[in-house]
Protein backbone atom coordinates (compact mmCIF):
# COMPACT_ATOMS: atom_id res chain seq x y z
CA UNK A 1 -126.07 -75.96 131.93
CA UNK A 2 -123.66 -75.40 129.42
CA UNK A 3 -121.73 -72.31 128.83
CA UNK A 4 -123.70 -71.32 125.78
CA UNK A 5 -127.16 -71.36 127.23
CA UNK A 6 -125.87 -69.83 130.18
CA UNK A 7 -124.58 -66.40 128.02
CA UNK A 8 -127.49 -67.35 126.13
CA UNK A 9 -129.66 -66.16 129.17
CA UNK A 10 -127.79 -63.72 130.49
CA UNK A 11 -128.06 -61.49 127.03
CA UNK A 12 -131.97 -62.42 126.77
CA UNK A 13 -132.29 -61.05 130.68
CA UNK A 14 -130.42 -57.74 129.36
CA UNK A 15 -132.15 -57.33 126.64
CA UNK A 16 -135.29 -57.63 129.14
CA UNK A 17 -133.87 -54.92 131.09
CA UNK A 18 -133.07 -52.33 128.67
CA UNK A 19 -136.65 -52.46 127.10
CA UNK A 20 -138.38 -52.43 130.75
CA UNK A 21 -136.40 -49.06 130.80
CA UNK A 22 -136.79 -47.83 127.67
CA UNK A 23 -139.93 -48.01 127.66
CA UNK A 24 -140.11 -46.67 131.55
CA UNK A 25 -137.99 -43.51 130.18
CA UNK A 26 -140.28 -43.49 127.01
CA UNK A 27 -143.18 -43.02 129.36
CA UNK A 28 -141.44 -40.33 131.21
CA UNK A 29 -140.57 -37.92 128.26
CA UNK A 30 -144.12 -38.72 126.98
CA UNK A 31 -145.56 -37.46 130.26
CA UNK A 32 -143.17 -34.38 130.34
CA UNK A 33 -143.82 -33.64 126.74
CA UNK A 34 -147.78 -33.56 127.79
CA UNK A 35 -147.32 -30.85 130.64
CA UNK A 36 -144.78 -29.13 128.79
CA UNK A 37 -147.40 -28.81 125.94
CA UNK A 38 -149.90 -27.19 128.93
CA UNK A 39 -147.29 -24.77 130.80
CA UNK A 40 -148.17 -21.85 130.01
CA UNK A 41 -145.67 -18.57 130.96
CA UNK A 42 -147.53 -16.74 133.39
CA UNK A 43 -149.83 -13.44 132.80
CA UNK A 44 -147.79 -10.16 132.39
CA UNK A 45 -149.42 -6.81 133.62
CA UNK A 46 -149.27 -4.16 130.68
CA UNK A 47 -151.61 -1.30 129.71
CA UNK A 48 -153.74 -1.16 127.01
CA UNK A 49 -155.16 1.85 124.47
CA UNK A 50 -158.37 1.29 122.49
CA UNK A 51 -157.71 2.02 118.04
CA UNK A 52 -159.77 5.10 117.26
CA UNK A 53 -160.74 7.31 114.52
CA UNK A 54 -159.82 11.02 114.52
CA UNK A 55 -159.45 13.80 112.18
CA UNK A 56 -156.39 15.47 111.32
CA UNK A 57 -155.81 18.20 109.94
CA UNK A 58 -153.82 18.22 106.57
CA UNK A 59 -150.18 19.45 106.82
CA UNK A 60 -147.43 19.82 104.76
CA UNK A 61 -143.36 19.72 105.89
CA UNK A 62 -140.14 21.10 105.15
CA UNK A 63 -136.54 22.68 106.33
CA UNK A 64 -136.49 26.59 105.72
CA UNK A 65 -133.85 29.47 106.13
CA UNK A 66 -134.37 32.32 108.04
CA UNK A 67 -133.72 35.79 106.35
CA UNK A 68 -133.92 39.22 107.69
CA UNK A 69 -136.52 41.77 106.03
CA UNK A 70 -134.10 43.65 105.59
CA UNK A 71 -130.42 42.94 105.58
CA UNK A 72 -127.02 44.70 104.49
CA UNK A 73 -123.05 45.07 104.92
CA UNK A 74 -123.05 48.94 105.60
CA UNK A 75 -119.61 49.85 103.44
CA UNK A 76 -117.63 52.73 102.66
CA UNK A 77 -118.93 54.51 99.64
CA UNK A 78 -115.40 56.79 99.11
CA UNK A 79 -112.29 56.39 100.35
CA UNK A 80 -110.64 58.57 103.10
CA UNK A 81 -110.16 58.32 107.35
CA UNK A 82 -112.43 56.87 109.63
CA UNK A 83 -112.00 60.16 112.71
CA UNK A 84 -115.51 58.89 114.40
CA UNK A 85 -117.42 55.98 114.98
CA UNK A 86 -120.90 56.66 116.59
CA UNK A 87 -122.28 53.26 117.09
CA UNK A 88 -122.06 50.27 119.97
CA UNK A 89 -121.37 47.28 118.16
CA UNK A 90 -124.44 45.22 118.54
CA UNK A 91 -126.95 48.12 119.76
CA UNK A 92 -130.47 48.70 118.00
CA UNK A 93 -130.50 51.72 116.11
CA UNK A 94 -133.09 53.58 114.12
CA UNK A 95 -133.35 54.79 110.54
CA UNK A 96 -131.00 57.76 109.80
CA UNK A 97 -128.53 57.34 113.35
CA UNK A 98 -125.39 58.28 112.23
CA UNK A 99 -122.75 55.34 112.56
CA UNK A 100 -119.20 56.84 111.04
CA UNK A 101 -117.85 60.12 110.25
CA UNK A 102 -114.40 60.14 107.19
CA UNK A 103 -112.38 62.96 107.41
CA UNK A 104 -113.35 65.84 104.98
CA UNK A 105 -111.29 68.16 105.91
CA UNK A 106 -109.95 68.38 102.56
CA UNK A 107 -113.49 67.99 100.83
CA UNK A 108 -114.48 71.23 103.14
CA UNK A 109 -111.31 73.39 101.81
CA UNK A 110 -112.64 72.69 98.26
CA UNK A 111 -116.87 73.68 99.14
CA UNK A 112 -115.06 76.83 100.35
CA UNK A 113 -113.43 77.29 97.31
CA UNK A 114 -116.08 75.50 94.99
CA UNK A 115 -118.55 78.22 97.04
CA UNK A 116 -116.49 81.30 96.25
CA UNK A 117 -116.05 80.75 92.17
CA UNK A 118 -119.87 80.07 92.51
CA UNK A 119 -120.42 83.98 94.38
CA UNK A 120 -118.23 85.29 91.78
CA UNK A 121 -120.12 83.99 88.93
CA UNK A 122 -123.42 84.88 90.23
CA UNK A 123 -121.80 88.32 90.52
CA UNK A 124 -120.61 88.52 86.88
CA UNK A 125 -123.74 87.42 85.73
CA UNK A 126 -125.70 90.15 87.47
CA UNK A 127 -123.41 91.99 86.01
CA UNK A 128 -123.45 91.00 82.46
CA UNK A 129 -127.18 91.06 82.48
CA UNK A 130 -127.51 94.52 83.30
CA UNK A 131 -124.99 95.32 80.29
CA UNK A 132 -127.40 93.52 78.10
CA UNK A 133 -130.32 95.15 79.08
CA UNK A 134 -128.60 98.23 78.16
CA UNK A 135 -127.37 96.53 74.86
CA UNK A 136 -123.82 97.19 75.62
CA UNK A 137 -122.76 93.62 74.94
CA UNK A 138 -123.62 90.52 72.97
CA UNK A 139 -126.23 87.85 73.77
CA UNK A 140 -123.61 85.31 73.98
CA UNK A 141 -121.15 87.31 76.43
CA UNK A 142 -124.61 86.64 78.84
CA UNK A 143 -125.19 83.05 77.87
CA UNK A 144 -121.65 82.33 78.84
CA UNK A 145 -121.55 84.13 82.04
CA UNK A 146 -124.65 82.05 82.81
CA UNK A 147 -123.26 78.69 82.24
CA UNK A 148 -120.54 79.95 84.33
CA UNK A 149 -122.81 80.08 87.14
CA UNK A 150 -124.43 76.57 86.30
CA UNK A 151 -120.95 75.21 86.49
CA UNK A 152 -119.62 76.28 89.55
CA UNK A 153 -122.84 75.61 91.27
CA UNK A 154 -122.65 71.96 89.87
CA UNK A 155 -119.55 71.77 91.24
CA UNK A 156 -120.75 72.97 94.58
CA UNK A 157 -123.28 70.50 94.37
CA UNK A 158 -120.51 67.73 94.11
CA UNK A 159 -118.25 68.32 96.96
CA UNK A 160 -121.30 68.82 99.43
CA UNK A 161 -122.17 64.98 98.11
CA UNK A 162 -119.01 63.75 98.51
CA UNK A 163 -119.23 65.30 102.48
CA UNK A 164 -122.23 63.11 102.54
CA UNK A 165 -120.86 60.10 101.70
CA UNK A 166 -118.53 60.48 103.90
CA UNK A 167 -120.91 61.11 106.66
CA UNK A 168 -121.93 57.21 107.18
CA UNK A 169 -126.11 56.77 108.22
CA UNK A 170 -127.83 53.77 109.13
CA UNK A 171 -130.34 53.12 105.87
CA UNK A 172 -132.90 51.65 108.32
CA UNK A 173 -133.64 50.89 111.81
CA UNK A 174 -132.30 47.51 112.97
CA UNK A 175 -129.65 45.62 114.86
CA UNK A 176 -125.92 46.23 114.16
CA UNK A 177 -123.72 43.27 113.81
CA UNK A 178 -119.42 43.42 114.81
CA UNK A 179 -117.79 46.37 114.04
CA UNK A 180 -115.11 46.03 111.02
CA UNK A 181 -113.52 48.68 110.82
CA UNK A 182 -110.66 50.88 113.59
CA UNK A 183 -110.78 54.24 114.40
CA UNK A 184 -108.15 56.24 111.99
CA UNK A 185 -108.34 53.61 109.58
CA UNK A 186 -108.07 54.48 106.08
CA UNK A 187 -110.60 52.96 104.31
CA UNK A 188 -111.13 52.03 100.41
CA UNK A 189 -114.29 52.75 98.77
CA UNK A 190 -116.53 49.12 99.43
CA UNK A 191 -114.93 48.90 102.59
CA UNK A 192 -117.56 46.77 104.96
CA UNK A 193 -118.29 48.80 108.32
CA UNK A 194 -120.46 46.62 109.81
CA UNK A 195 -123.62 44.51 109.25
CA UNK A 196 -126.94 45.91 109.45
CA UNK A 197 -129.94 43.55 109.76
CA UNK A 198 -134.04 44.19 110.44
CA UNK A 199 -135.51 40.71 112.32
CA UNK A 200 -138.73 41.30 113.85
CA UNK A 201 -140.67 40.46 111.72
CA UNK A 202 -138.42 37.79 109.73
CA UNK A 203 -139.24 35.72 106.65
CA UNK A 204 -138.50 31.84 106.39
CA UNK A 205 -137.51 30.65 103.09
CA UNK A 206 -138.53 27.35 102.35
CA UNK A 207 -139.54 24.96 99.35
CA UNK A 208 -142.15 22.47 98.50
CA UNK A 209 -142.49 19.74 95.44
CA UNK A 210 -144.37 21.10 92.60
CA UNK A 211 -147.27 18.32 93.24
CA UNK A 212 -147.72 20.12 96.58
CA UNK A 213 -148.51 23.39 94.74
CA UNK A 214 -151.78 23.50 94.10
CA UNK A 215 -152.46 23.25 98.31
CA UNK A 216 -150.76 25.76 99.19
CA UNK A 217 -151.58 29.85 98.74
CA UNK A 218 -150.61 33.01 100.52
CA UNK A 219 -152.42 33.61 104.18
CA UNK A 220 -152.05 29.64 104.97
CA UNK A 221 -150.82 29.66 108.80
CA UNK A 222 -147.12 28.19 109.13
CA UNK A 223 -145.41 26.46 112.29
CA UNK A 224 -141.58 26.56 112.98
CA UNK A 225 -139.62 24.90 115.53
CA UNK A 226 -135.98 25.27 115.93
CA UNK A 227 -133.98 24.08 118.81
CA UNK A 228 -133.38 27.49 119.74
CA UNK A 229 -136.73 28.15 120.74
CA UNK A 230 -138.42 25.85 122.53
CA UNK A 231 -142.25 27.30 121.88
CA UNK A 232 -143.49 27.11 118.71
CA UNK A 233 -143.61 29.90 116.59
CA UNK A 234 -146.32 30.55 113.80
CA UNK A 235 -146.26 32.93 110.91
CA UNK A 236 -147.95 33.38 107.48
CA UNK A 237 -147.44 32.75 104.02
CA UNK A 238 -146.64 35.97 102.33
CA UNK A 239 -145.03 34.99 98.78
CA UNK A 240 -145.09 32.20 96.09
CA UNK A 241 -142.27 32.34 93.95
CA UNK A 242 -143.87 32.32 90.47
CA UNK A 243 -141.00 29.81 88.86
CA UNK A 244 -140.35 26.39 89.96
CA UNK A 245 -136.73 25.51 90.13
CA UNK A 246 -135.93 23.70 86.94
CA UNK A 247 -133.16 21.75 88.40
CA UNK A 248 -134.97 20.25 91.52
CA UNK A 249 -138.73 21.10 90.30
CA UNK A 250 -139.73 22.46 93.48
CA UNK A 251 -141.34 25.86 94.12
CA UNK A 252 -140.19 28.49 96.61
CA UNK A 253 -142.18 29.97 99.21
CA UNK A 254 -141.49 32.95 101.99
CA UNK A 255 -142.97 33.08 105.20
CA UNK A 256 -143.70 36.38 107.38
CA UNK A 257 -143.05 35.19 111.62
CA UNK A 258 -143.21 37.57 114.01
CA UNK A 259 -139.72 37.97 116.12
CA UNK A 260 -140.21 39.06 119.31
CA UNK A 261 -137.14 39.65 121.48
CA UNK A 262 -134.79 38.45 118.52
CA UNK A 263 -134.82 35.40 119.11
CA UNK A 264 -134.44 34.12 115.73
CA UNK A 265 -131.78 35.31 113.62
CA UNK A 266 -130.93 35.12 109.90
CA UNK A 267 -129.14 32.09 108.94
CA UNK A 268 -130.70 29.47 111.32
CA UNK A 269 -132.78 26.49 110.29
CA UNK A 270 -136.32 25.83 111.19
CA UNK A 271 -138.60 22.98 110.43
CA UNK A 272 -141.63 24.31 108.91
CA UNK A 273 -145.23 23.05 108.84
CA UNK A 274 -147.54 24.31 106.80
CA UNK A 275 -151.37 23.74 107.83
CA UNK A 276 -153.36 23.10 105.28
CA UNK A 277 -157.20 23.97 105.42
CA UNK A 278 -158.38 20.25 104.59
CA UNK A 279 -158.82 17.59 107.51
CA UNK A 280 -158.86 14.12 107.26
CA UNK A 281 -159.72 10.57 108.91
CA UNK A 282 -157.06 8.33 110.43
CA UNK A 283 -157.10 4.97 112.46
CA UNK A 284 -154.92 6.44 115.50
CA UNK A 285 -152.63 4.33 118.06
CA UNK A 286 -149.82 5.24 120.39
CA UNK A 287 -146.72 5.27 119.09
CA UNK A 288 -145.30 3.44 122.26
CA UNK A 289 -148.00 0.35 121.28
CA UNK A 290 -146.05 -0.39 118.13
CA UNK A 291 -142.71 -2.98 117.91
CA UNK A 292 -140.15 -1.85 115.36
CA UNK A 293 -138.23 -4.58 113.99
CA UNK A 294 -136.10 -4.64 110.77
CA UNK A 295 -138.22 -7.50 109.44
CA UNK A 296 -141.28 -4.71 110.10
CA UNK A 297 -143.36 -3.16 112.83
CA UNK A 298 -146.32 -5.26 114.60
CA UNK A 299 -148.22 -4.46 117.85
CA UNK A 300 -150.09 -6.75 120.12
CA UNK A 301 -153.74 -7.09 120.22
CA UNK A 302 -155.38 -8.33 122.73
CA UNK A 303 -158.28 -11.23 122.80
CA UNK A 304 -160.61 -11.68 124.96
CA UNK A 305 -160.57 -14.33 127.85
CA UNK A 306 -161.59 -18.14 127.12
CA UNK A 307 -163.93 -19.59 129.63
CA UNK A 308 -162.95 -22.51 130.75
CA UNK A 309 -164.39 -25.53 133.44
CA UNK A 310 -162.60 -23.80 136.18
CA UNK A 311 -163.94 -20.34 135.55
CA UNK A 312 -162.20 -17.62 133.25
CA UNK A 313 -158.62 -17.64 131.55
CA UNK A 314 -156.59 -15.04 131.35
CA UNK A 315 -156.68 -12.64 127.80
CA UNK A 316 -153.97 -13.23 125.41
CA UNK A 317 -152.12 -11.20 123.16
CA UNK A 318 -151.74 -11.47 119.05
CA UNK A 319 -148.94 -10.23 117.71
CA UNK A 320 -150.00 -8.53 114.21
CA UNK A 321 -147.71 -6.61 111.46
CA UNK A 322 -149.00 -3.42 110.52
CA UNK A 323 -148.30 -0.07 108.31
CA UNK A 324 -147.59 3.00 109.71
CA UNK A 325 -148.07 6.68 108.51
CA UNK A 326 -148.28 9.90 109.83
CA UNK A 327 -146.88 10.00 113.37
CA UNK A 328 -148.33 13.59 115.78
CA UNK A 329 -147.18 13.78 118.63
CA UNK A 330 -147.71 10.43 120.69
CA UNK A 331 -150.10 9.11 118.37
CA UNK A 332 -149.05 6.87 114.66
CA UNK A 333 -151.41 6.80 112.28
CA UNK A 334 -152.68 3.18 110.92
CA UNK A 335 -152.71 2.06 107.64
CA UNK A 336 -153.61 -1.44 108.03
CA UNK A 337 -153.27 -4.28 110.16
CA UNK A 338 -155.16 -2.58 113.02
CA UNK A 339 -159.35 -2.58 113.40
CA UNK A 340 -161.09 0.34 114.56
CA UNK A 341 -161.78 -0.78 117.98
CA UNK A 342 -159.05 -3.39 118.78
CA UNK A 343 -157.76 -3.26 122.00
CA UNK A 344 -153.70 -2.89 121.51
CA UNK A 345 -150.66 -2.95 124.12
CA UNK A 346 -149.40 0.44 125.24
CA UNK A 347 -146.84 -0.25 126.72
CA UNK A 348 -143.84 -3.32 127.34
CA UNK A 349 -144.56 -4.28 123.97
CA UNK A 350 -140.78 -5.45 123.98
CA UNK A 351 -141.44 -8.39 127.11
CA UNK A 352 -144.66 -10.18 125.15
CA UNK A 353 -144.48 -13.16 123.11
CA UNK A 354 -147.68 -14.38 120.66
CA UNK A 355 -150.64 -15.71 122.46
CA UNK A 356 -149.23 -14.84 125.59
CA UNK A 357 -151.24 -14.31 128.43
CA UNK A 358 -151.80 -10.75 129.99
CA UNK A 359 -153.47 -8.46 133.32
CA UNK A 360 -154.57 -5.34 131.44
CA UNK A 361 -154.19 -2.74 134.60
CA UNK A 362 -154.61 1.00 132.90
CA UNK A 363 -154.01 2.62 136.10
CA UNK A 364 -150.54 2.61 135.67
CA UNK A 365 -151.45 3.87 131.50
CA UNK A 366 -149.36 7.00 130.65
CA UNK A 367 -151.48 10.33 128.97
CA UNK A 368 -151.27 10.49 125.42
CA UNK A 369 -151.67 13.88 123.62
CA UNK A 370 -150.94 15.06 120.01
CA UNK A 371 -149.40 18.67 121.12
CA UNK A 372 -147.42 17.26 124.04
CA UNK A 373 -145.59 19.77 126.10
CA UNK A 374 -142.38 18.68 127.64
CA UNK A 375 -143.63 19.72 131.42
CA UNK A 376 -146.36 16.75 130.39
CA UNK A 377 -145.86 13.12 132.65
C-alpha cells in the first residue's frame, strides 16, 4: 500500500471517530437537556392569607403642632428690684398665686404722701362748702377746692397701681416654665420672669388641602400619635379657620385633646388622623404578602394542584404585579392585580420564584390585625 492510501485511511478512520463521538456527546446533552427541562426545584413551605373585602372607614392625615390653651412669658410691667420670688420653678400654680414681689419702698413713701395732700383737700373742701352755703365765698373758690380733691385722689389712685404692678400674679392657673430672672435683680419694664403655660386640655394645630374641606367640620373625632406617647390619644375638632392660606391653599384647623398627666407639651409634633364619618370597600392583603421591587411590587398567588398519573402535584405559585393603596396596620389595600378570593403568600415572599412549587402550612401563619399593639406576636 502506498503511502498515500495509507494517510488516506488513517484520516477517513478519524474522521469515523470523531462523528461516532459527536454524535455519542450529542446524545448525551440531548438527554440532559430533557431532564433538565423536568427538574423541578423542590416545594417550599410558606403560609398563605385569603384576599378579602372589608370596610374602612374614611380618614384623613397630617403633621400638627401642639399649642397650649393658654400660653405666656410672665414679664415685668415697671422697672425696679426683684426683693421676692414666691414660685418653684416648674411647680403648678393656680390663678392669682403670687410669683414676684419689686421693691416699692419708694412707691409706698409717695401713697403716704399722695394720701395726705388727698386728707387735706377733702378737708378744705368741707371747708369751702360750708363757706358757700353761707355765701361767704364764690362758686368757683368751691369748684376749685373740689378738683383739688379729684386730683390728689387720682394721684392716689396711681401710686397704689404702680404697687400693683409691682406685685407680680400668675394670670391663670398652669405650669411654670425656668425661672429668668435673680433675686435683687433690677429689672427693666418687659423683663421676662418666667413662662407660664395651661396644657390639659391642649389644642393641635394642623392643616388640610382645600379639596379636603368640604369633609371635614367641627366635632369630627381626631387621633394623634407622637413618639412620646406610646397610646394613642384622641381629641376633637374645635375650630376651622375661616381663610385658606393663599400661599399654600390649605385651610387651618385646631384640635381640643385632653392632657392628662402633661404628657404632651407645646411645641411637639404629632401625626394627626382625622376620622371621617364615611366608610368604604377595599380588596385587603397583608402587607408582609407583597414584594417591593424598584421595577414595582407583585405578590405570589397560588394555583391549585395539577393531577397527574401518579396522583397529585404540588400547588404552584404566580408571581403577579399589583397596585397598592392605603396601608392600616398589617393590612395594604388592593387596587388591582389581586381577585377577591385569591389565595396569596404571607410570608417568604423573598425565597419564591414563578411557578414554583409550594406546602401551604398556616400553622406557622402570623395574626394580622389593623390596630396592632406592640405586646401583639
Amino acid at each position: 500500500m502506498s503511502r498515500f492510501k495509507r494517510i488516506a485511511v488513517v484520516a477517513a478512520s478519524l474522521i469515523v471517530i470523531l462523528v461516532v463521538l459527536g454524535g455519542i456527546k450529542a446524545l448525551q446533552i440531548h438527554k440532559m437537556v430533557a431532564q433538565a427541562a423536568e427538574l423541578r426545584p423542590p416545594p417550599e413551605t410558606v403560609t398563605t392569607s385569603t384576599a378579602t373585602t372589608t370596610r374602612w372607614q374614611s380618614m384623613l392625615t397630617s403633621v400638627g403642632s401642639l399649642v397650649a390653651v393658654e400660653g405666656v412669658t410672665v414679664s415685668a410691667e415697671v422697672p425696679g428690684k426683684v426683693v421676692r420670688i414666691a414660685f418653684k420653678p416648674g411647680s403648678q400654680i393656680r390663678a392669682g398665686q403670687l410669683l414676684v414681689v419689686q421693691d416699692t419702698s419708694s412707691e409706698r413713701a409717695q401713697l403716704r404722701a399722695a394720701e395726705a395732700r388727698l386728707a387735706l383737700a377733702r378737708t378744705t373742701l368741707d371747708r369751702v362748702s360750708r363757706l358757700l352755703a353761707r355765701k361767704v365765698i364764690a362758686v368757683s373758690q368751691h369748684d376749685d377746692a373740689r378738683a383739688q380733691v379729684e386730683q390728689a385722689a387720682a394721684d392716689v389712685d396711681v401710686v397704689r397701681a404702680t404697687i400693683r404692678k409691682k406685685t407680680i400674679h400668675a394670670p391663670f392657673a398652669g405650669r411654670l416654665g425656668i425661672r429668668l430672672v435673680n433675686l435683687g435683680q433690677v429689672i427693666a419694664s418687659g423683663t421676662p420672669i418666667v413662662s407660664l403655660q395651661s396644657v390639659d386640655p391642649i389644642f393641635v394645630n394642623f392643616s388640610l388641602p382645600q379639596q379636603q374641606l368640604a369633609q371635614v367640620q367641627p366635632g369630627l373625632v381626631v387621633r394623634l400619635k407622637t413618639n412620646v406617647v406610646k397610646d394613642e390619644i384622641s381629641g376633637t375638632i374645635t375650630a376651622i379657620n375661616p381663610q385658606v392660606d393663599a400661599s399654600t391653599r390649605n385651610v387651618g384647623l385646631q384640635a381640643t385633646v385632653s392632657n392628662p398627666g402633661e404628657r404632651l407639651r407645646p411645641g411637639m409634633f404629632v401625626d394627626v388622623t382625622v376620622m371621617l364619618q364615611q366608610q368604604r370597600e377595599v380588596l385587603a392583603i397583608p402587607a408582609t404578602a407583597v414584594l417591593h421591587a424598584p421595577y414595582g411590587d407583585s405578590v405570589f398567588v397560588v394555583r391549585p394542584a395539577k393531577q397527574r398519573a401518579g396522583g397529585a402535584d404540588h400547588p404552584t405559585v404566580h408571581r403577579q404585579f399589583v397596585r397598592l393603596g392605603e396601608r392600616r396596620g398589617d393590612f395594604v389595600a388592593v387596587h388591582s392585580g389581586v381577585q377577591k378570593g385569591n389565595q396569596v403568600v404571607s410570608s417568604g415572599v423573598f425565597k419564591l420564584r414563578n411557578d414554583q412549587p409550594v406546602v401551604v402550612d398556616n400553622k406557622l401563619s402570623l395574626r394580622f390585625r389593623l390596630a396592632p399593639a406592640p405586646s401583639d406576636g
